[in-house]
C-alpha atoms as a PDB file:
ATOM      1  CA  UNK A   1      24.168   0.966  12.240  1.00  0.00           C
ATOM      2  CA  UNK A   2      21.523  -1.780  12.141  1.00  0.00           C
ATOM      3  CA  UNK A   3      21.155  -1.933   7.403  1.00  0.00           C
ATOM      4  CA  UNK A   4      18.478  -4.757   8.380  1.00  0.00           C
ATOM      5  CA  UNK A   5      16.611  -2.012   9.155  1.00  0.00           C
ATOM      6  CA  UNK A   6      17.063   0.393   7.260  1.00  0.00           C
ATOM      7  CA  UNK A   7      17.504  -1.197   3.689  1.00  0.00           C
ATOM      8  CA  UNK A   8      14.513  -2.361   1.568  1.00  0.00           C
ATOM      9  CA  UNK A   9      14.095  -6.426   0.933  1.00  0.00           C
ATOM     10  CA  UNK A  10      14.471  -5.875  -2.554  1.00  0.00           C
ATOM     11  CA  UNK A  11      17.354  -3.561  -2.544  1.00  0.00           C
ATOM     12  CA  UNK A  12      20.795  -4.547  -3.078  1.00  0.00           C
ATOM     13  CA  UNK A  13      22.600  -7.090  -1.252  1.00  0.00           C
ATOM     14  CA  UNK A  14      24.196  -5.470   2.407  1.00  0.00           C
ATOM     15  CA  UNK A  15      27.515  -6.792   2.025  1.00  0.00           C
ATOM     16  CA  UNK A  16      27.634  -4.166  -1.351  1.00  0.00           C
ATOM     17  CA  UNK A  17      25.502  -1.302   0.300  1.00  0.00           C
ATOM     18  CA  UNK A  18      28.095  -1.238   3.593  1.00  0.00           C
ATOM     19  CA  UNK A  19      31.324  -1.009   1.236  1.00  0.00           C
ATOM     20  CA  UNK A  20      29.642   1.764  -0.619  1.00  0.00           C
ATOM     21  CA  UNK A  21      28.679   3.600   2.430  1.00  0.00           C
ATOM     22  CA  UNK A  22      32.000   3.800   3.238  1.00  0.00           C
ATOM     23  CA  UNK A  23      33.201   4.834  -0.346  1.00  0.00           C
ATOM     24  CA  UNK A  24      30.763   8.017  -0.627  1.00  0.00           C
ATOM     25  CA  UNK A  25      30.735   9.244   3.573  1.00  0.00           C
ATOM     26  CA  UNK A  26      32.688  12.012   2.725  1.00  0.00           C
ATOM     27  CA  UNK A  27      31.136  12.813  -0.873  1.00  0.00           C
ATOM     28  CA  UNK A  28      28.226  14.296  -2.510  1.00  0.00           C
ATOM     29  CA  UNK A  29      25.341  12.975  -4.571  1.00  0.00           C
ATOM     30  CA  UNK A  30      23.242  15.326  -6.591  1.00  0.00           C
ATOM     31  CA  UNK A  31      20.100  13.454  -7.836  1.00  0.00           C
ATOM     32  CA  UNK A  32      17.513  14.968 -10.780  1.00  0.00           C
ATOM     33  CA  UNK A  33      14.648  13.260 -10.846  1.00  0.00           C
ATOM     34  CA  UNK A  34      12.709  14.114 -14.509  1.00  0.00           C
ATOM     35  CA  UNK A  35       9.123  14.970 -13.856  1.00  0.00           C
ATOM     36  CA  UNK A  36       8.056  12.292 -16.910  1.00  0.00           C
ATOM     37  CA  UNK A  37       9.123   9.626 -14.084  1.00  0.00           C
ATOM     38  CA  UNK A  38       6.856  11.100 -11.317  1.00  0.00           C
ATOM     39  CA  UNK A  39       3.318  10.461 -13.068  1.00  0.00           C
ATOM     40  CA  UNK A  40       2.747   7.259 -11.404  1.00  0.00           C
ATOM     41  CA  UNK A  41       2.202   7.858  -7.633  1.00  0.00           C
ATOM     42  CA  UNK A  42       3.750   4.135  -6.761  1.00  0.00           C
ATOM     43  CA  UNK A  43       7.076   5.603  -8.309  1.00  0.00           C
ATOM     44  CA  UNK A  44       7.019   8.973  -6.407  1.00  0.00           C
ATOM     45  CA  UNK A  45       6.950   6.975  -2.958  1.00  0.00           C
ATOM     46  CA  UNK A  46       9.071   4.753  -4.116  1.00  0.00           C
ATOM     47  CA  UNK A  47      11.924   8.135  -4.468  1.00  0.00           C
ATOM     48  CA  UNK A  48      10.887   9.204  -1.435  1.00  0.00           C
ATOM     49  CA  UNK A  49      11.770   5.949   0.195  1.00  0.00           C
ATOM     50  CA  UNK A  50      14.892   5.603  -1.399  1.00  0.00           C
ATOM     51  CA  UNK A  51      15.844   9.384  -1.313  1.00  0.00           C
ATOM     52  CA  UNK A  52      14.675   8.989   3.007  1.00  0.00           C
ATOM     53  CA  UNK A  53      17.607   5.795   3.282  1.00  0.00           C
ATOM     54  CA  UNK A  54      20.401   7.531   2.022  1.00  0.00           C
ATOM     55  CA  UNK A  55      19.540  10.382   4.510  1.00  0.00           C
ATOM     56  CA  UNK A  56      19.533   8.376   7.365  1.00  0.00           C
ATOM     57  CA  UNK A  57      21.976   6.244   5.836  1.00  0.00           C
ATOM     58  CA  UNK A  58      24.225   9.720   6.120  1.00  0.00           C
ATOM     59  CA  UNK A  59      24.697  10.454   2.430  1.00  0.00           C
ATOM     60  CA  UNK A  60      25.089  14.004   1.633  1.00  0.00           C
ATOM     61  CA  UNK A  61      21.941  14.382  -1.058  1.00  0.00           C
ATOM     62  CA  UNK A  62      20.903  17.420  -3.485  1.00  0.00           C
ATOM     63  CA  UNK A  63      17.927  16.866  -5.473  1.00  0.00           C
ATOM     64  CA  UNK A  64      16.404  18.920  -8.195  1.00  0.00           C
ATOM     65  CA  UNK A  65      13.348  17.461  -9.648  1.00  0.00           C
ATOM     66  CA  UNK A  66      11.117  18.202 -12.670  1.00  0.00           C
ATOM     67  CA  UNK A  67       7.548  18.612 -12.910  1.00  0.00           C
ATOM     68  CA  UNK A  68       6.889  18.553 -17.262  1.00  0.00           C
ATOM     69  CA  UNK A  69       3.759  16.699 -16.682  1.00  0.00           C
ATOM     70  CA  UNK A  70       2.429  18.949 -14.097  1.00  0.00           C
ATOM     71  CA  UNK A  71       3.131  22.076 -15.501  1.00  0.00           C
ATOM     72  CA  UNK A  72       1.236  20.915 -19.117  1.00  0.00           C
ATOM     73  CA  UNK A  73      -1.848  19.865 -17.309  1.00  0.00           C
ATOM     74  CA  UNK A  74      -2.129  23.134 -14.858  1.00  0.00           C
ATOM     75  CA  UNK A  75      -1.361  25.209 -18.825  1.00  0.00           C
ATOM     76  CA  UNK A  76      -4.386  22.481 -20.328  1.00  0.00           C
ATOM     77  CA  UNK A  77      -6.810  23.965 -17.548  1.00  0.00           C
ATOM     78  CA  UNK A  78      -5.720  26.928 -19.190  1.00  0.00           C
ATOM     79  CA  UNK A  79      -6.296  26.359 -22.769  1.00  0.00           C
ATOM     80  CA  UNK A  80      -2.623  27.455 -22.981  1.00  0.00           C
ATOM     81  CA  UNK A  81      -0.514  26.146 -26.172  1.00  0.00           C
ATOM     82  CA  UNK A  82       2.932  24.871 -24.809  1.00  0.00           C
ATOM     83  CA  UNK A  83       5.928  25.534 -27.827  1.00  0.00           C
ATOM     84  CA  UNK A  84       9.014  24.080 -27.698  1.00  0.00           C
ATOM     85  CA  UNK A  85      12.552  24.657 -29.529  1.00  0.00           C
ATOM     86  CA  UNK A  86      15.162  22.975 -29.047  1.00  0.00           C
ATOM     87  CA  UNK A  87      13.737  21.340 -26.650  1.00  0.00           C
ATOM     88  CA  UNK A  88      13.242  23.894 -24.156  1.00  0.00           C
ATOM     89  CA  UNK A  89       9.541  25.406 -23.451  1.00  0.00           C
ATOM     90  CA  UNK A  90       8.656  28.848 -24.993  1.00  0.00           C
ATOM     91  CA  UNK A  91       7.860  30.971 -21.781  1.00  0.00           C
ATOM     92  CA  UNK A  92       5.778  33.866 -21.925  1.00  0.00           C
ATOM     93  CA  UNK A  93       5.075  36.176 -19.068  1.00  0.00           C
ATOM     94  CA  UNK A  94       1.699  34.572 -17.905  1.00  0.00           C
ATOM     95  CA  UNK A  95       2.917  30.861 -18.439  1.00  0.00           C
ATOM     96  CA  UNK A  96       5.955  31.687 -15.893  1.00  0.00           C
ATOM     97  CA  UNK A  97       3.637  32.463 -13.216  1.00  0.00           C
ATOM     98  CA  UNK A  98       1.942  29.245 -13.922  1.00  0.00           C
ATOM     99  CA  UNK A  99       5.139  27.442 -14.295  1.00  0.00           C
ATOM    100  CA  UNK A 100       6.651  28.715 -10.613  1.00  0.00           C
ATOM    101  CA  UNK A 101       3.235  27.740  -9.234  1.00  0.00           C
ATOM    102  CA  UNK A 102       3.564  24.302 -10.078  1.00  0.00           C
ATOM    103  CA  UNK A 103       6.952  23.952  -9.297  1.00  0.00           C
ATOM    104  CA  UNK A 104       6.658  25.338  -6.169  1.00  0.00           C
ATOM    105  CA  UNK A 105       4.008  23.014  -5.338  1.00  0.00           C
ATOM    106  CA  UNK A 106       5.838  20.173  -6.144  1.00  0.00           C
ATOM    107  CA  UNK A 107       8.432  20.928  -4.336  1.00  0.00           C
ATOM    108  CA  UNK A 108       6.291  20.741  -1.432  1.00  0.00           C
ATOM    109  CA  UNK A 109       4.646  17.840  -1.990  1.00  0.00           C
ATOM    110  CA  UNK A 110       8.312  16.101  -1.574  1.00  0.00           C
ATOM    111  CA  UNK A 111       9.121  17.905   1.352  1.00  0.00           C
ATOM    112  CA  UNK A 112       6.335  17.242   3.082  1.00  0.00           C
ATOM    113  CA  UNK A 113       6.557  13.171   1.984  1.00  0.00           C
ATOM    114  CA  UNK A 114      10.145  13.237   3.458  1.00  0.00           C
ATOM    115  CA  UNK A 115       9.284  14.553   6.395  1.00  0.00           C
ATOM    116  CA  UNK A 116       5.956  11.915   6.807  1.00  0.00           C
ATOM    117  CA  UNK A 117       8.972   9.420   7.278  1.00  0.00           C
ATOM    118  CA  UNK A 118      11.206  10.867   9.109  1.00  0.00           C
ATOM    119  CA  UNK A 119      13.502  12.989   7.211  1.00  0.00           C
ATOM    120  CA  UNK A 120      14.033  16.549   7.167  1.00  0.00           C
ATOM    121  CA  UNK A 121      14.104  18.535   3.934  1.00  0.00           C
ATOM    122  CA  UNK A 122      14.328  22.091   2.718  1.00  0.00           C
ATOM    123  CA  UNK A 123      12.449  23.939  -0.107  1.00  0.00           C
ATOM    124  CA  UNK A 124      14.381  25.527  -2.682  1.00  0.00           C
ATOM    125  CA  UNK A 125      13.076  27.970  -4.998  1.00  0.00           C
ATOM    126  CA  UNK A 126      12.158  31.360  -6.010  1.00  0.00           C
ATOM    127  CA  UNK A 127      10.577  32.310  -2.972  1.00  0.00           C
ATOM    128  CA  UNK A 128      12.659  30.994  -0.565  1.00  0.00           C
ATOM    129  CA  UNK A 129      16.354  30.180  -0.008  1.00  0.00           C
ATOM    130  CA  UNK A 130      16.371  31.087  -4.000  1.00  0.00           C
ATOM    131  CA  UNK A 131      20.181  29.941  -4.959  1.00  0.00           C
ATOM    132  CA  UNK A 132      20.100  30.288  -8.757  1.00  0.00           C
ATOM    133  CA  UNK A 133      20.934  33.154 -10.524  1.00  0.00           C
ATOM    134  CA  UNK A 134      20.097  33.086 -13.978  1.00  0.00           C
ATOM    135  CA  UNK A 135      20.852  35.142 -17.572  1.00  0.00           C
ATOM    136  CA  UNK A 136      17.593  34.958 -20.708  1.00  0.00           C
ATOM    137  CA  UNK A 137      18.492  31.805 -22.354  1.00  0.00           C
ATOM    138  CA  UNK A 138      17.244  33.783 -25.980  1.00  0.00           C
ATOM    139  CA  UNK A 139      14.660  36.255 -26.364  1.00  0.00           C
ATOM    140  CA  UNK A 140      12.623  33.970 -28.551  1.00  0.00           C
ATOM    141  CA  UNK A 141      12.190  31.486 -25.332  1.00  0.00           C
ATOM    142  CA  UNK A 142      11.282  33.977 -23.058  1.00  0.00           C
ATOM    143  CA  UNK A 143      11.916  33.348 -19.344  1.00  0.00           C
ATOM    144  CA  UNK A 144      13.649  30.577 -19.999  1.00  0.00           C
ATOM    145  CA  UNK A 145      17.259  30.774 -17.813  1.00  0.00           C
ATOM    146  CA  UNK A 146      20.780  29.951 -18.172  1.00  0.00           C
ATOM    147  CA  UNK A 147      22.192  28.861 -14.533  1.00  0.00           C
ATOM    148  CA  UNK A 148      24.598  31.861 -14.132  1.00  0.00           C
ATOM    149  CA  UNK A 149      25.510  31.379 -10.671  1.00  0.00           C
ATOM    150  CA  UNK A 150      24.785  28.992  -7.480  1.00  0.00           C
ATOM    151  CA  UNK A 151      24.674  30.107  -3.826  1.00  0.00           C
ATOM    152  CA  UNK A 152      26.597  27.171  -3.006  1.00  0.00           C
ATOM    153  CA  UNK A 153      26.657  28.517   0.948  1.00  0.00           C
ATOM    154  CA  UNK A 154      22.866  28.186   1.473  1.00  0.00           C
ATOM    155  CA  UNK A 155      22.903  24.559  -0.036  1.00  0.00           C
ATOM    156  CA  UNK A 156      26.347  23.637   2.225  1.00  0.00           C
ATOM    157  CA  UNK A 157      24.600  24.763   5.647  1.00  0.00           C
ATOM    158  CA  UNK A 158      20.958  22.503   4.767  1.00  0.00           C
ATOM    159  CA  UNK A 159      23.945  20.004   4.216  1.00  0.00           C
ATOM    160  CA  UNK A 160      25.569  20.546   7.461  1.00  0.00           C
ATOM    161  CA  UNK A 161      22.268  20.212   9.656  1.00  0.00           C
ATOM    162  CA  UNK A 162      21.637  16.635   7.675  1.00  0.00           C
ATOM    163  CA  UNK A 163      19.515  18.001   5.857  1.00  0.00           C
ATOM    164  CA  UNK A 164      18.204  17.438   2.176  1.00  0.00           C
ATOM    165  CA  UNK A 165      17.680  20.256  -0.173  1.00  0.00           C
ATOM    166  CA  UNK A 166      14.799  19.964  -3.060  1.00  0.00           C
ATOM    167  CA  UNK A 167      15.515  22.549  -5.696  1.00  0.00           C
ATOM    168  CA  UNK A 168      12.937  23.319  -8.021  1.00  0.00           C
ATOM    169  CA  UNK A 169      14.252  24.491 -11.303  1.00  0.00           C
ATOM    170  CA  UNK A 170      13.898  28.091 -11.347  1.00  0.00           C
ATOM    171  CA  UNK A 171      16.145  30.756 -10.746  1.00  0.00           C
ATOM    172  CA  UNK A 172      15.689  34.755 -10.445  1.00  0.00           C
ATOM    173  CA  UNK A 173      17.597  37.187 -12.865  1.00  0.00           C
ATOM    174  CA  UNK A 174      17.607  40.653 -12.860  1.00  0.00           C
ATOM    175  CA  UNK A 175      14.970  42.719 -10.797  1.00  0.00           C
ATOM    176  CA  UNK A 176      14.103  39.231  -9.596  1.00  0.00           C
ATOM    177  CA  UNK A 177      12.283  38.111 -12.175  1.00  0.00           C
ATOM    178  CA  UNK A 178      11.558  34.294 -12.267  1.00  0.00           C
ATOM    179  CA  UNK A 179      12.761  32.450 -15.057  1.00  0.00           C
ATOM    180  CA  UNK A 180      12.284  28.601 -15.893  1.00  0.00           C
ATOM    181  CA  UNK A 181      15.421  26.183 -16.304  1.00  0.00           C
ATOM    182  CA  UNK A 182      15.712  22.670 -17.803  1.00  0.00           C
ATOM    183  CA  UNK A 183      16.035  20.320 -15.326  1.00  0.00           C
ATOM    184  CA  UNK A 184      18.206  18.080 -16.327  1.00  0.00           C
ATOM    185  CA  UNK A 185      20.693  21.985 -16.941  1.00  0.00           C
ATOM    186  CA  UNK A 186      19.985  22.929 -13.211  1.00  0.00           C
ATOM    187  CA  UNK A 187      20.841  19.532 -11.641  1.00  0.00           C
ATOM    188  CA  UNK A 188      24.108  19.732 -14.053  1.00  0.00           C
ATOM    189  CA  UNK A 189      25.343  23.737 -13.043  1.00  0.00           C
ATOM    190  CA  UNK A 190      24.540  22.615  -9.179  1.00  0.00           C
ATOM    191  CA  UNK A 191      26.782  19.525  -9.787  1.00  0.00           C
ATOM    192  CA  UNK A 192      29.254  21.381 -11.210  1.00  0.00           C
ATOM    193  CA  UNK A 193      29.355  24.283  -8.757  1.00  0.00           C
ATOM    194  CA  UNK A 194      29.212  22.098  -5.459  1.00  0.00           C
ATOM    195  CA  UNK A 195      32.017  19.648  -7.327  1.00  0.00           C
ATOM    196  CA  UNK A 196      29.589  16.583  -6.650  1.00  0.00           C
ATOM    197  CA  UNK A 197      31.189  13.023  -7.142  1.00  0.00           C
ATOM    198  CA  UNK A 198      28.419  11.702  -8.744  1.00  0.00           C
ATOM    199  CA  UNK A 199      24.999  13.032 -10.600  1.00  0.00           C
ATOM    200  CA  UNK A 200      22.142  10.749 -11.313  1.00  0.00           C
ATOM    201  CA  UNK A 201      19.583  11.798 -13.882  1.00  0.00           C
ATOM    202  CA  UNK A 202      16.798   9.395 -13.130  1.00  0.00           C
ATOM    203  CA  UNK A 203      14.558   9.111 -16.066  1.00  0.00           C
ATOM    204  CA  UNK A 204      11.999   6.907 -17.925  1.00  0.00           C
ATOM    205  CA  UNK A 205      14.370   5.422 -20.280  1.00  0.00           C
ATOM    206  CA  UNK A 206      16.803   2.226 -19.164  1.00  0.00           C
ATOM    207  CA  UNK A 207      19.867   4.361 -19.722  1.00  0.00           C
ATOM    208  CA  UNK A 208      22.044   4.881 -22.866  1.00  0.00           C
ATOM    209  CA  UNK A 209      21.520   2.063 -25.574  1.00  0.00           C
ATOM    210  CA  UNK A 210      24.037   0.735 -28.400  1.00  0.00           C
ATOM    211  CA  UNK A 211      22.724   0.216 -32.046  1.00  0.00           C
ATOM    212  CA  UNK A 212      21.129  -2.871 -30.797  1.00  0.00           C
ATOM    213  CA  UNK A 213      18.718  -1.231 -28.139  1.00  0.00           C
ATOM    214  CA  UNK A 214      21.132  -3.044 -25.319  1.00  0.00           C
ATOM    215  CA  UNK A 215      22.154  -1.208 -22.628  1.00  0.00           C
ATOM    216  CA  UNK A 216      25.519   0.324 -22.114  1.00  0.00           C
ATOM    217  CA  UNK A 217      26.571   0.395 -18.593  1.00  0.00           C
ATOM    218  CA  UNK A 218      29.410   2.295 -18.818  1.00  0.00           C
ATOM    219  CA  UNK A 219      31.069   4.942 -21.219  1.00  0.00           C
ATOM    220  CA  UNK A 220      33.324   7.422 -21.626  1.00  0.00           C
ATOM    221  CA  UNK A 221      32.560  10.830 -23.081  1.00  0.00           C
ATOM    222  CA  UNK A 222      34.618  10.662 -26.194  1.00  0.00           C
ATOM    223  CA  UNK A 223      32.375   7.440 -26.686  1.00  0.00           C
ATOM    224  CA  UNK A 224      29.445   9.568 -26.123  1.00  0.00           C
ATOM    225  CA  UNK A 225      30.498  11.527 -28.914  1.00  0.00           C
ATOM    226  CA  UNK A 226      31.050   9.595 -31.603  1.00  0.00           C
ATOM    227  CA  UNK A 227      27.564   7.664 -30.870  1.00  0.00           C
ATOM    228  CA  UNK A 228      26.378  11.153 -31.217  1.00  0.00           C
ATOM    229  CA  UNK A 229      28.566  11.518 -34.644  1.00  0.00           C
ATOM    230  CA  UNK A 230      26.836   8.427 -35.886  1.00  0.00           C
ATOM    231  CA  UNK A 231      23.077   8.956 -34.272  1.00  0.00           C
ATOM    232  CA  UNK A 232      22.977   5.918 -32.037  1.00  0.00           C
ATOM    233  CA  UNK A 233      22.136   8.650 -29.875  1.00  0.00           C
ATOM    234  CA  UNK A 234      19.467  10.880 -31.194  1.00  0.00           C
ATOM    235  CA  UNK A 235      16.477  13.263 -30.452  1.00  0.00           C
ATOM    236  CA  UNK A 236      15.447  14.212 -26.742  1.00  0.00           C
ATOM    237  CA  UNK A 237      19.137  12.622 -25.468  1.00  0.00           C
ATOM    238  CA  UNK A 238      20.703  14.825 -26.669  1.00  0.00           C
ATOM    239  CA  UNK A 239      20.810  17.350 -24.315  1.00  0.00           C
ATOM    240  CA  UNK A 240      20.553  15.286 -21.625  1.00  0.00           C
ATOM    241  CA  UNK A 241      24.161  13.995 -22.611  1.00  0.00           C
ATOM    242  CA  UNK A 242      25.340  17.105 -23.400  1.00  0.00           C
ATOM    243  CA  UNK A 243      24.699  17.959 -19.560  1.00  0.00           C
ATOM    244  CA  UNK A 244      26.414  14.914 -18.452  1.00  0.00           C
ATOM    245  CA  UNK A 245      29.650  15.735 -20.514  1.00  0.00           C
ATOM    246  CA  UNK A 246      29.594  19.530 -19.233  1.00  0.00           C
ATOM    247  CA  UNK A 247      29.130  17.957 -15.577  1.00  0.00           C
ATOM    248  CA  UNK A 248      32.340  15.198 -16.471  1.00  0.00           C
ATOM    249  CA  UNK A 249      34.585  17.582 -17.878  1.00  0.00           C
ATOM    250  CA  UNK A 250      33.706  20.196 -14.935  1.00  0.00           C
ATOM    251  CA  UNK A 251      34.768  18.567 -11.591  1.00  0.00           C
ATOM    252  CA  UNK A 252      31.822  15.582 -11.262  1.00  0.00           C
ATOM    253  CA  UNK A 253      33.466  12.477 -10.925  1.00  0.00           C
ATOM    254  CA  UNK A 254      30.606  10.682 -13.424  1.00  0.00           C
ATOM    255  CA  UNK A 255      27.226  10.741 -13.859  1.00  0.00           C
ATOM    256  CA  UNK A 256      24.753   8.276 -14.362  1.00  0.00           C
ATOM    257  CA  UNK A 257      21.577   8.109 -16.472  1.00  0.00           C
ATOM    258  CA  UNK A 258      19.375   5.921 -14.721  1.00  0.00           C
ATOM    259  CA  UNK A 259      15.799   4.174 -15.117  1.00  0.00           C
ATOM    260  CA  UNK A 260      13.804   5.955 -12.345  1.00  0.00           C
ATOM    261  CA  UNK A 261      10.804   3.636 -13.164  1.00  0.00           C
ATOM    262  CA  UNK A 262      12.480   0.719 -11.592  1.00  0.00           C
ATOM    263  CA  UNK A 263      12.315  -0.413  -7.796  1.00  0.00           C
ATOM    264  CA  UNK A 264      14.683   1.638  -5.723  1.00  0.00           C
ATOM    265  CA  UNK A 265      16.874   1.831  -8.978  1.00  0.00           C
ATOM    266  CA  UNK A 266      19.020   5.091  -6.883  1.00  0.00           C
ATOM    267  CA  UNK A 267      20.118   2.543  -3.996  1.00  0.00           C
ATOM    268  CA  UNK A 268      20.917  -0.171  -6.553  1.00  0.00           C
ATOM    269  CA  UNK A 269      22.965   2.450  -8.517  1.00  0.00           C
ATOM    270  CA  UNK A 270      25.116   4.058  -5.607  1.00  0.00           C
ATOM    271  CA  UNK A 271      25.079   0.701  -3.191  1.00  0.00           C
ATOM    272  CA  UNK A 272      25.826  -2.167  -5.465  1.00  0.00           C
ATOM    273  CA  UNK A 273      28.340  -3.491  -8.064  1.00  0.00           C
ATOM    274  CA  UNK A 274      26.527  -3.532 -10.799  1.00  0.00           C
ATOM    275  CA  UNK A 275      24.754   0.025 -10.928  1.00  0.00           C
ATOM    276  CA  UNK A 276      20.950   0.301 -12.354  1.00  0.00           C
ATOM    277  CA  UNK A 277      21.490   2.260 -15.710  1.00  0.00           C
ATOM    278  CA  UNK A 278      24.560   4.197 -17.628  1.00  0.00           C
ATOM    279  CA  UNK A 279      27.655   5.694 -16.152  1.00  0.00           C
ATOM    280  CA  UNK A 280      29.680   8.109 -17.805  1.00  0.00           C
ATOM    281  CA  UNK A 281      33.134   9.092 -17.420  1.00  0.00           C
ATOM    282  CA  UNK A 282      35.308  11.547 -18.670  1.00  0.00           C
END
């Protein structure tokens, strides 16, 4: 295999990115990339470059991505009020039509990029290859879902053909009623079920930072914890830790929270020494 080729000139050194090859042939990756990341249209081709290379590079890939932005804009049009608690998006019957719609197209949109350069990839979602079953997550959210239940056998074959599955994060419950699902609680529940060595959660935030805004490159989850305990981490992290920890303690090797907005930041996390963000171990 000719890595001249295939790598980028700013990616990380080849010496690195052929030991790791060798390290994660036989593994899995499951990558979330948050929709917040995927404004800027330099940043989207830049994933698809770098999701395209580990394809060909024959890394097994899942991604889930997001699509926040998105949806709010297409619910704007609308003159539709979003409401959140806990962090989660109040979903009412005609914002879940809107939300699949979006979604959907976005998942699309990154199929149809892969394939522009040479890779093959498979939609995921509610209407078609659906593999999440889902419970209500409350009644006061709506249809908002709680992962239930992955079709890991639909995801395994894409895998097989070396293939890439996008999953958008929705999932059907009963009478097949589409419900939404955080993204960053999908990627985590496919992790888990699939028993993924690693998950990224690529996001617009340098990774976890210490009291003095540095970055922490690697932790464990009972440090996680008690930087919970005393608010170093705070707010909208929350959760996304919380998935990382459920994803540690349930069969993922670690998972890394990881600046999306940087140059082919997934390549310099899985190929290279140094990573590109924060890993977490159990």
């Amino acid at each position: 295999m000719n890595l001249d080729k295939i790598l980028p000139k700013k990616g990380p050194p080849i010496n690195e990115v052929s030991k790791y090859i060798e390290k994660y042939k036989n593994d899995l990756i499951v990558i979330k990339y948050g929709g917040n990341v995927f404004i800027d249209r330099n940043i989207f081709n830049n994933f698809i470059t770098d999701i395209s290379i580990l394809n060909k590079l024959g890394i097994s890939i899942v991604v889930i991505h997001g699509g926040g932005p998105r949806i709010n804009r297409e619910l704007d049009k609308s003159n539709i009020q979003s409401k959140f608690i806990r962090g989660l998006r109040v979903t009412d019957k005609n914002m879940i039509k809107i939300v699949e719609s979006v979604l959907i197209e976005f998942n699309d949109d990154i199929v149809n990029s892969l394939k522009e350069i040479g890779s093959e990839a498979i939609s995921i979602h509610t209407k078609k290859n659906n593999i999440i079953e889902v419970s209500q997550e409350s009644l006061e959210l709506g249809y908002v879902g709680i992962p239930q239940k992955i079709n890991n056998s639909i995801l395994e074959d894409i895998l097989k053909q070396k293939k890439i599955p996008i999953i958008s994060p929705l999932g059907l419950g009963s009478n097949n009623q589409a419900f939404n699902i955080n993204g960053d609680t999908a990627a985590g529940a496919v992790a888990k079920s699939l028993k993924s060595r690693r998950l990224l959660l690529m996001t617009n935030v340098e990774g976890v930072l210490d009291k003095d805004k540095k970055l922490i490159e690697e932790i464990s989850s009972t440090e996680v914890l008690e930087m919970i305990k005393d608010e170093t981490i705070s707010g909208g992290m929350i959760p996304k830790i919380n998935t990382c920890l459920d994803a540690v303690n349930n069969g993922v090797t670690a998972v890394g929270i990881i600046d999306g907005r940087k140059q082919h930041s997934i390549l310099f996390e899985i190929f290279s020494d140094k990573g590109s963000g924060t890993l977490i171990r159990k």
